[in-house]
C-alpha atoms as a PDB file:
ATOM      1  CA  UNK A   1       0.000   0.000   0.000  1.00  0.00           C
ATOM      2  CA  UNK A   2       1.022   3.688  -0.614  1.00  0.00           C
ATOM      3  CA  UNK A   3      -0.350   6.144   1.841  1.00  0.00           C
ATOM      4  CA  UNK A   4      -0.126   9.940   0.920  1.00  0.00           C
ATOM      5  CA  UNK A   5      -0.655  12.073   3.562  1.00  0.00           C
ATOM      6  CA  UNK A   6      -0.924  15.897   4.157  1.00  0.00           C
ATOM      7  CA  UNK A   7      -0.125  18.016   7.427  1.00  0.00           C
ATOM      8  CA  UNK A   8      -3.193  20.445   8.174  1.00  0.00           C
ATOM      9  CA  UNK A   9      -2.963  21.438  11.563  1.00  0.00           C
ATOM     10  CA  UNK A  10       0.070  22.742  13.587  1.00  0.00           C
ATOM     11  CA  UNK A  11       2.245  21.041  16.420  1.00  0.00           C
ATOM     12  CA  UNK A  12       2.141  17.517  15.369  1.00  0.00           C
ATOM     13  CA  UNK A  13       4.459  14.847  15.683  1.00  0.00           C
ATOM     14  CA  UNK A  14       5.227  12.383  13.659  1.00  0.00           C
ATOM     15  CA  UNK A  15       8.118   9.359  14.560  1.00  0.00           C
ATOM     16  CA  UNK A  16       9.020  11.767  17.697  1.00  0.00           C
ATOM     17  CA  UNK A  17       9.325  14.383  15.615  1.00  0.00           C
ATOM     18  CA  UNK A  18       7.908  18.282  14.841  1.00  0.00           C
ATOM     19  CA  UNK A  19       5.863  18.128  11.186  1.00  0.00           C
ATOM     20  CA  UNK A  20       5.141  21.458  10.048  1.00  0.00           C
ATOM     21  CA  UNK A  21       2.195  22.731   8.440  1.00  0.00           C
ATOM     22  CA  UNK A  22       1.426  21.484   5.259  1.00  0.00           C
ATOM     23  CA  UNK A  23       3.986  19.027   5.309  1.00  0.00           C
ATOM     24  CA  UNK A  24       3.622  15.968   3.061  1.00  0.00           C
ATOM     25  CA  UNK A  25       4.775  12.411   4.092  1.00  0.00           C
ATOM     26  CA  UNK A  26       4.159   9.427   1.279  1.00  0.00           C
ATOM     27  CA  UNK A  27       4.882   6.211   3.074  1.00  0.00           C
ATOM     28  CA  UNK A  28       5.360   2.813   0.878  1.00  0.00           C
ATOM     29  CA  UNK A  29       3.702   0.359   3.700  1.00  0.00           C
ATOM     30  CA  UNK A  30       5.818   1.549   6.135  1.00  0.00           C
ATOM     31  CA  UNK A  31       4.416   1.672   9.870  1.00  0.00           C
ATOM     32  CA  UNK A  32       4.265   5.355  10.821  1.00  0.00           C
ATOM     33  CA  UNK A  33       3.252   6.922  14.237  1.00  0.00           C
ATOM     34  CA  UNK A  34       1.279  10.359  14.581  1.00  0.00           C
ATOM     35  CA  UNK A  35       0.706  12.112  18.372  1.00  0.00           C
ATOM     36  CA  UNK A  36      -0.747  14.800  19.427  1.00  0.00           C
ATOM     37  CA  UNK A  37      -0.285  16.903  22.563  1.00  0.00           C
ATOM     38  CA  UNK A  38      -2.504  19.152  22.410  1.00  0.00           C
ATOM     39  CA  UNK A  39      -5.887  18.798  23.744  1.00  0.00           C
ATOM     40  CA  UNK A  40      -7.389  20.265  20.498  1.00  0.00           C
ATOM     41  CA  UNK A  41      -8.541  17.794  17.276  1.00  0.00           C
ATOM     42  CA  UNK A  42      -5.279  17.720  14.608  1.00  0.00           C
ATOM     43  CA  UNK A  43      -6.254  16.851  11.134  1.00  0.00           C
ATOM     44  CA  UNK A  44      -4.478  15.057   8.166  1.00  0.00           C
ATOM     45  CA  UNK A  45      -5.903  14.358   4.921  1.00  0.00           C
ATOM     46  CA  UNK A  46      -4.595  10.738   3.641  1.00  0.00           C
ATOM     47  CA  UNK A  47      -5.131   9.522   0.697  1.00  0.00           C
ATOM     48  CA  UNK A  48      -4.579   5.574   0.485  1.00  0.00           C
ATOM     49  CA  UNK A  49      -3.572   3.574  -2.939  1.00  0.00           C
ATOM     50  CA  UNK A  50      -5.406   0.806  -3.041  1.00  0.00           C
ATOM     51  CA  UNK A  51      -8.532   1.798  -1.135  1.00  0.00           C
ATOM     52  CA  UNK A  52      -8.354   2.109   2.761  1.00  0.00           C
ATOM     53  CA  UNK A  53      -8.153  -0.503   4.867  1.00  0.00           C
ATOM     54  CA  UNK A  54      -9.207   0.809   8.334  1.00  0.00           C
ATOM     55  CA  UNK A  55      -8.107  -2.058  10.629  1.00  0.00           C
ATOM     56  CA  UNK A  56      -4.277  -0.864   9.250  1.00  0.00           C
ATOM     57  CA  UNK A  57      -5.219   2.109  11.927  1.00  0.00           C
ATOM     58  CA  UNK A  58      -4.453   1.377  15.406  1.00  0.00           C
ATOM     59  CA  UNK A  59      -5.620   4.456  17.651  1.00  0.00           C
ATOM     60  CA  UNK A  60      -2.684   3.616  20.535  1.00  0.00           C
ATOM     61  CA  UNK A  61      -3.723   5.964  23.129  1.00  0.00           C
ATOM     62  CA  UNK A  62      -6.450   8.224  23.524  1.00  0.00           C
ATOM     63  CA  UNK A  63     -10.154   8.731  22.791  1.00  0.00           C
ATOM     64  CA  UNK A  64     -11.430   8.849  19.559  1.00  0.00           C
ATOM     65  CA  UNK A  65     -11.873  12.631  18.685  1.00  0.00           C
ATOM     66  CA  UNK A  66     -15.412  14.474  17.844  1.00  0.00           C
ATOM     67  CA  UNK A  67     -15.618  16.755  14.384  1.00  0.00           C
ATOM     68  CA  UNK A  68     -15.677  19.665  16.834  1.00  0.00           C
ATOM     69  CA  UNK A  69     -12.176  21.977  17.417  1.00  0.00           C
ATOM     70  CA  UNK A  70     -11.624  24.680  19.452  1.00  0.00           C
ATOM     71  CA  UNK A  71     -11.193  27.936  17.597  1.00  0.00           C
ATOM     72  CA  UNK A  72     -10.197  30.317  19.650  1.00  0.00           C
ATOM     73  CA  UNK A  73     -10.227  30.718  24.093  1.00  0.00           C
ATOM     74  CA  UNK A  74     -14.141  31.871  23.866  1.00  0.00           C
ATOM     75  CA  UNK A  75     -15.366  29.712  20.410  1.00  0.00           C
ATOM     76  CA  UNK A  76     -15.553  26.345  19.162  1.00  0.00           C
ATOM     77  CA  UNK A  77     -16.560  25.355  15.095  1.00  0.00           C
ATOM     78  CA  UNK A  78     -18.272  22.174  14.353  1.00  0.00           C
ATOM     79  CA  UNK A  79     -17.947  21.525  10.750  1.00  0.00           C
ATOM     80  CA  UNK A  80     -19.867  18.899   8.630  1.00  0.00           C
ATOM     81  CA  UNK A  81     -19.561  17.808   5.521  1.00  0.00           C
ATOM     82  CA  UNK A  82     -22.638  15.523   5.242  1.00  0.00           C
ATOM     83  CA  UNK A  83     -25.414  17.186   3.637  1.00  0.00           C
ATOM     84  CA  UNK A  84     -28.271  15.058   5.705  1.00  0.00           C
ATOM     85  CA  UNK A  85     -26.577  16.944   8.486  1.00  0.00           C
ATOM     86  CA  UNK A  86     -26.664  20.684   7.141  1.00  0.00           C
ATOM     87  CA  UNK A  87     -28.790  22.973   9.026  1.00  0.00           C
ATOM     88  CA  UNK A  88     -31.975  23.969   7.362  1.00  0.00           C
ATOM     89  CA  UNK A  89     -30.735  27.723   7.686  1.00  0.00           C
ATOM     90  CA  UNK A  90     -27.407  29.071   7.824  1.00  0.00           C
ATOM     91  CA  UNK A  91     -26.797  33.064   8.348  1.00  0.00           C
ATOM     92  CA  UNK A  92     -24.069  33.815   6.168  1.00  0.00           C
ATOM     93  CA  UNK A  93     -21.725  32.399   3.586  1.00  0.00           C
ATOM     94  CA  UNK A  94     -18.259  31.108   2.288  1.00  0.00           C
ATOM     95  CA  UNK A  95     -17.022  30.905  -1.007  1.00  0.00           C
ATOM     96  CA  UNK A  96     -14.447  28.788  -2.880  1.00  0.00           C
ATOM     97  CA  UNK A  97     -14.414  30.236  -6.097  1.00  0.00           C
ATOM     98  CA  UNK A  98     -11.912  29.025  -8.753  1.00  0.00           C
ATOM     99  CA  UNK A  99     -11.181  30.585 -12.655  1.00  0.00           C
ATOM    100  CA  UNK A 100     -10.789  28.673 -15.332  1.00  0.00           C
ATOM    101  CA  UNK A 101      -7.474  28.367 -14.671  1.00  0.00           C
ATOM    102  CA  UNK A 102      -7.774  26.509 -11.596  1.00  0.00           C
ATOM    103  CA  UNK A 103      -6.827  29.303  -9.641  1.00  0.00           C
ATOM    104  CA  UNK A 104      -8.868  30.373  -6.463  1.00  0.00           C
ATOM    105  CA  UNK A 105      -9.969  33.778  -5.630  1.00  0.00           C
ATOM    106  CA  UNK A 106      -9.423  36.198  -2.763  1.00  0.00           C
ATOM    107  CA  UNK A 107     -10.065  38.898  -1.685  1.00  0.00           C
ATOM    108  CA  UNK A 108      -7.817  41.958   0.376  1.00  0.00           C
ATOM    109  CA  UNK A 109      -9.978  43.013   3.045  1.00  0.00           C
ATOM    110  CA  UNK A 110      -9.838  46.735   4.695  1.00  0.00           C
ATOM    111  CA  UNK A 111      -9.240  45.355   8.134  1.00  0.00           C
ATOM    112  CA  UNK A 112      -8.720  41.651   7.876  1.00  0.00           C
ATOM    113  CA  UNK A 113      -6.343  40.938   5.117  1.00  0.00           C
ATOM    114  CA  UNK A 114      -6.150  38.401   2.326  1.00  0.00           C
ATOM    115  CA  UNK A 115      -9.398  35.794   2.831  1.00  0.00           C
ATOM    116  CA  UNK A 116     -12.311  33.770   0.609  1.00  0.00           C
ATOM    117  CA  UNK A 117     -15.255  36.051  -0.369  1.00  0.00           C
ATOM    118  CA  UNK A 118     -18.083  35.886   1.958  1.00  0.00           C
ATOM    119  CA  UNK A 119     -20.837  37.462   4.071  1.00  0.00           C
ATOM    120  CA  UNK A 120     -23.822  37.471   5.392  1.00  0.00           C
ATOM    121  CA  UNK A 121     -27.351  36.488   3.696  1.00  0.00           C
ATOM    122  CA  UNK A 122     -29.858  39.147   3.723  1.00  0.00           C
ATOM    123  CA  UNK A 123     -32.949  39.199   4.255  1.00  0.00           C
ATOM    124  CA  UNK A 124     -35.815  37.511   1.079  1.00  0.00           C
ATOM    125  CA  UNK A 125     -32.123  36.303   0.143  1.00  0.00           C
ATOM    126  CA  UNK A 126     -31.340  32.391  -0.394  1.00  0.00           C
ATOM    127  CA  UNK A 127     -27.760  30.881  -0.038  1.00  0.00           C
ATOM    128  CA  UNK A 128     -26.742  30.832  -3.944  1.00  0.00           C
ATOM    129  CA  UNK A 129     -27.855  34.165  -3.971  1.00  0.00           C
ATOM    130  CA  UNK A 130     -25.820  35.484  -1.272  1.00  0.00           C
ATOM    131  CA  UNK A 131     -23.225  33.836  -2.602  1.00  0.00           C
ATOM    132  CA  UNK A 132     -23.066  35.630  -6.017  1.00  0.00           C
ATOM    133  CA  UNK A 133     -24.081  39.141  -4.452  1.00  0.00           C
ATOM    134  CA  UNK A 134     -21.301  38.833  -1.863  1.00  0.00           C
ATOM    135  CA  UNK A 135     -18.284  37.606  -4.431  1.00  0.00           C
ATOM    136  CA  UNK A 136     -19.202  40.269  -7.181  1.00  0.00           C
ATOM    137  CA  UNK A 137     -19.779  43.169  -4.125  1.00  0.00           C
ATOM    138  CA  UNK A 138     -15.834  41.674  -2.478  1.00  0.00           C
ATOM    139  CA  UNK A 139     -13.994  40.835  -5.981  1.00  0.00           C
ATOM    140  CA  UNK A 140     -15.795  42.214  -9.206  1.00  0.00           C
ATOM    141  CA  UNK A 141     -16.177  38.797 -10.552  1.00  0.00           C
ATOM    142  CA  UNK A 142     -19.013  36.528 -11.756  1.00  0.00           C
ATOM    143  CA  UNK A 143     -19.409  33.335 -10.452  1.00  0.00           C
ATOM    144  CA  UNK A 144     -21.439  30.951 -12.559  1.00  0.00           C
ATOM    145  CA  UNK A 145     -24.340  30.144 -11.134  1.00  0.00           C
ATOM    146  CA  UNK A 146     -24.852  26.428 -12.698  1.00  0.00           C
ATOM    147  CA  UNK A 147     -21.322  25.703 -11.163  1.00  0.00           C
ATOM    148  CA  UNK A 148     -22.102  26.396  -7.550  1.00  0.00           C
ATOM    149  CA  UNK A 149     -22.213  23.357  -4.890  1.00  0.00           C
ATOM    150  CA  UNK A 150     -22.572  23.204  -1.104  1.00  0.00           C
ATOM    151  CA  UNK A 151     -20.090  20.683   0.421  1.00  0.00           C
ATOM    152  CA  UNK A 152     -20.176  22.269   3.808  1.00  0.00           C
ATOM    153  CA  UNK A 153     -21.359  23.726   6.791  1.00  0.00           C
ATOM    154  CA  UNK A 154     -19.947  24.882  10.321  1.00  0.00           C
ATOM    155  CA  UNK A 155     -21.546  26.153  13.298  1.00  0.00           C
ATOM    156  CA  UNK A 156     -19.324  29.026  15.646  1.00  0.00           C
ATOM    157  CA  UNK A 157     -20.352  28.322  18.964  1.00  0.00           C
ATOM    158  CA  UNK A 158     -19.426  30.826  21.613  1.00  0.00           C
ATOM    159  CA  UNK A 159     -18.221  29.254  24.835  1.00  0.00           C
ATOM    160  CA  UNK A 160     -20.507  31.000  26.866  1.00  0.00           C
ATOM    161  CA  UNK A 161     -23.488  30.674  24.859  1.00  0.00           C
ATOM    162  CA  UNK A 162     -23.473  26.920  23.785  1.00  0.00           C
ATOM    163  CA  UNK A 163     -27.328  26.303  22.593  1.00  0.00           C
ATOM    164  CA  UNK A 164     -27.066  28.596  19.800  1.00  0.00           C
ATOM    165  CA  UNK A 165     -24.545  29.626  17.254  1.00  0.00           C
ATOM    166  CA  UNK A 166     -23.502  31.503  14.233  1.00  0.00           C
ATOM    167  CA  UNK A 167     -23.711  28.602  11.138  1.00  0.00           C
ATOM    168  CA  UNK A 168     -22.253  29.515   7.869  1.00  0.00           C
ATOM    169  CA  UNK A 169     -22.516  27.552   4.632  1.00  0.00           C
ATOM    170  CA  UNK A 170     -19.727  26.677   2.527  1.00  0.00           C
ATOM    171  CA  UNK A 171     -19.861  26.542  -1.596  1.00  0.00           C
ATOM    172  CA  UNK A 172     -17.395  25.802  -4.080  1.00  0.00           C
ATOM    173  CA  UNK A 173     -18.259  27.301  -7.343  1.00  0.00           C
ATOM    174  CA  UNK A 174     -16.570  28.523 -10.555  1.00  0.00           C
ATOM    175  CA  UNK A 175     -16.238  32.123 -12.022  1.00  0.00           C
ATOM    176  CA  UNK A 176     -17.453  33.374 -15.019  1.00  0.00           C
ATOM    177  CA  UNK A 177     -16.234  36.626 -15.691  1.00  0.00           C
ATOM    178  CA  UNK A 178     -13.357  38.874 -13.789  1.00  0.00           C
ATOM    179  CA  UNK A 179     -13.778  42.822 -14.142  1.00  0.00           C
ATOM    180  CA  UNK A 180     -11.029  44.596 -14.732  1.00  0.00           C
ATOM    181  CA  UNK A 181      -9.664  48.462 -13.598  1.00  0.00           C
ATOM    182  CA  UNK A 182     -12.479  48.004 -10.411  1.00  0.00           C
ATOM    183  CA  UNK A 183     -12.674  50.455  -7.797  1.00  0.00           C
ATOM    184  CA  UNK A 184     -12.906  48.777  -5.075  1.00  0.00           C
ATOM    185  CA  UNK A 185     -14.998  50.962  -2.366  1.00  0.00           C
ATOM    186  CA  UNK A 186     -16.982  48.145  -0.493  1.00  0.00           C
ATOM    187  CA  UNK A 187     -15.203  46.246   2.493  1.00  0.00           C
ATOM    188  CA  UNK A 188     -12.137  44.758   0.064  1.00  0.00           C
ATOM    189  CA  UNK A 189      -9.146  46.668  -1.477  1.00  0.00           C
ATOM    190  CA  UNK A 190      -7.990  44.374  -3.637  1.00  0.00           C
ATOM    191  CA  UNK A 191      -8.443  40.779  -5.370  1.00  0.00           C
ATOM    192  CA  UNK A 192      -5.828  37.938  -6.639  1.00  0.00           C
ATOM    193  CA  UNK A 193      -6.182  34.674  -7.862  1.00  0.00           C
ATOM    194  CA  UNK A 194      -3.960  32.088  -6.407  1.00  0.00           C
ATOM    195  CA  UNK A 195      -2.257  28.586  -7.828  1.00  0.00           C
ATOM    196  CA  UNK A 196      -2.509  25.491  -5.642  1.00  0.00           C
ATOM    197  CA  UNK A 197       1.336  25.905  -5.298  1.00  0.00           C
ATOM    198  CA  UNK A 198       0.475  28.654  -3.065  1.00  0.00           C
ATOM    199  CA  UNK A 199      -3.193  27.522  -1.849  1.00  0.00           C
ATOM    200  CA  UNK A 200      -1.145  26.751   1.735  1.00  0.00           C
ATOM    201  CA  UNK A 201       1.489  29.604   1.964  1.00  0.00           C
ATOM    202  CA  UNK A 202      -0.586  31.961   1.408  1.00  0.00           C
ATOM    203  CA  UNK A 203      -1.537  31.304   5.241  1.00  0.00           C
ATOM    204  CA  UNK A 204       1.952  33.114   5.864  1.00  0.00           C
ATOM    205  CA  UNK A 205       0.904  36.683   4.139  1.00  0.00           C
ATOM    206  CA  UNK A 206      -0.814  39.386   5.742  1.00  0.00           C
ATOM    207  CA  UNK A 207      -4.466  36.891   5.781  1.00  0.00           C
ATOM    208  CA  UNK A 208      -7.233  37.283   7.662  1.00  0.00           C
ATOM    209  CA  UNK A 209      -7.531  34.635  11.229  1.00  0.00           C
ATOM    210  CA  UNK A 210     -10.850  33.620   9.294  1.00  0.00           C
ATOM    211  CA  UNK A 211      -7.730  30.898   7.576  1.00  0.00           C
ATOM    212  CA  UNK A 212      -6.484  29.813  10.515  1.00  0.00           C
ATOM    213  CA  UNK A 213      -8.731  27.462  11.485  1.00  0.00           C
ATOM    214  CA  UNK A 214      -9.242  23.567  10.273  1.00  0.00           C
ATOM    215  CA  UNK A 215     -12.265  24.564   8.049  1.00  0.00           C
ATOM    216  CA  UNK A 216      -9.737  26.350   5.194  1.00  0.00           C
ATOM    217  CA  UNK A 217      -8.024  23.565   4.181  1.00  0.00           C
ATOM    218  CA  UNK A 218     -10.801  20.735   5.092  1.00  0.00           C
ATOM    219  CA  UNK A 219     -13.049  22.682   2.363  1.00  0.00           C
ATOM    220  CA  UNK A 220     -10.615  23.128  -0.040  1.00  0.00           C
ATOM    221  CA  UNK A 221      -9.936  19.832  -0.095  1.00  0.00           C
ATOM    222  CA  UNK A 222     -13.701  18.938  -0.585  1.00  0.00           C
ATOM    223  CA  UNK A 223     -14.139  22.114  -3.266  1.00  0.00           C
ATOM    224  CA  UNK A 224     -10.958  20.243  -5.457  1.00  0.00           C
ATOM    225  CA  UNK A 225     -12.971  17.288  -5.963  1.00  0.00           C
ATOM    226  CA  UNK A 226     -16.089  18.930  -6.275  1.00  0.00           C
ATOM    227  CA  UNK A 227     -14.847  20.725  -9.412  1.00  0.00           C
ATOM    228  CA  UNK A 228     -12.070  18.579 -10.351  1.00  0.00           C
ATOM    229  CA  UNK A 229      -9.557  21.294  -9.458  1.00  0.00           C
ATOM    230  CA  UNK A 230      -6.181  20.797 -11.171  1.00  0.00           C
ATOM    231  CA  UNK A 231      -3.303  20.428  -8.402  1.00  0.00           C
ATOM    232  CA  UNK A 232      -0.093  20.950 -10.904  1.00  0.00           C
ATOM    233  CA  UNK A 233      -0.756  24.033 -11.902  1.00  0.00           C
END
């Protein structure tokens, strides 16, 4: 077996040692050991050639961990990716959205930095409507509306407050048509598309702490097979 496997959390350890972010291990049936010390879920995406087998996982200490991660000292995000679990509503948005040259969009915002386009729904509004109001209002561009797919939704919870929550929904869609020489006078300053080379290290720039979480690179994930994203570009 050949197991592929992708670093997307921070502080991990791997054969007793540090793995940084976005590190990538490919292991030719060779045993291999992850720990975690922190008390907060670590994630790793794996992909397995042939097809998983899951008794070659031995959990060797531990609990098994819940799809919920703590966020910050005063917030927690559960995240699903199973649309018989999505909430029937959802208050706002997030949106993966990719050109046709596999390239995904951001947006420079006025107080936040570099993040995915995104916002609130208003009111008599519906999700795929918010969706292409909010990236056209952040970026200038069109998405196409045919193209756009929920694969996910997560739920902010404040410590304090745990029976109710902020939920967002997450879309992956593509874009039709980029504006150019935009003045950009709502809550963004800027644009830029972005290669996969630089889908992960663009979490060292000046981006917003909307990134920093698990649900970044969990959806982007999801969005690249959603779309059938090209990764050598």
């Amino acid at each position: 077996m050949t197991e592929s496997e992708m670093v997307i959390s921070r502080n991990l350890i791997c054969q007793k040692q540090p793995v940084p972010y976005g590190c990538v291990h490919t292991w030719h049936s060779a045993p291999h050991e992850y720990s975690n010390k922190n008390r907060f879920q670590q994630s790793i995406l794996c992909i397995d050639s042939p097809a998983f087998i899951p008794t070659d996982e031995i959990l060797v200490d531990g609990k098994p961990v819940t799809n919920i991660r703590l966020f910050s000292s005063q917030q927690q995000i559960i995240l699903t990716t199973n649309p018989s679990q999505f909430y029937l509503k959802s208050s706002a948005v997030l949106i993966f959205a990719f050109n046709l040259n596999d390239e995904l969009l951001f947006v420079n915002h006025k107080k936040r930095g570099w993040e995915l386009p995104g916002g609130k729904i208003e009111v008599n509004e519906n999700e795929r409507q918010a969706c292409i109001r909010e990236t056209f209002e952040e970026s200038y561009c069109e998405l196409e509306e045919s193209s756009l797919q929920p694969i996910a939704q997560y739920k902010i919870i404040d410590k304090d407050n745990v029976d109710d929550g902020h939920i967002k929904s997450v879309y992956a869609a593509r874009v039709k048509l980029e504006y150019q020489d935009c003045h950009f006078d709502h809550e963004t300053k800027d644009r830029k598309f972005v290669s996969s080379l630089d889908w992960l290290t663009i979490l060292n720039e000046n981006c917003s702490l909307l990134l920093h979480d698990d649900v970044y690179p969990i959806c982007l994930e999801i969005a690249q097979h959603k779309l059938i994203i090209s990764t050598t570009n």
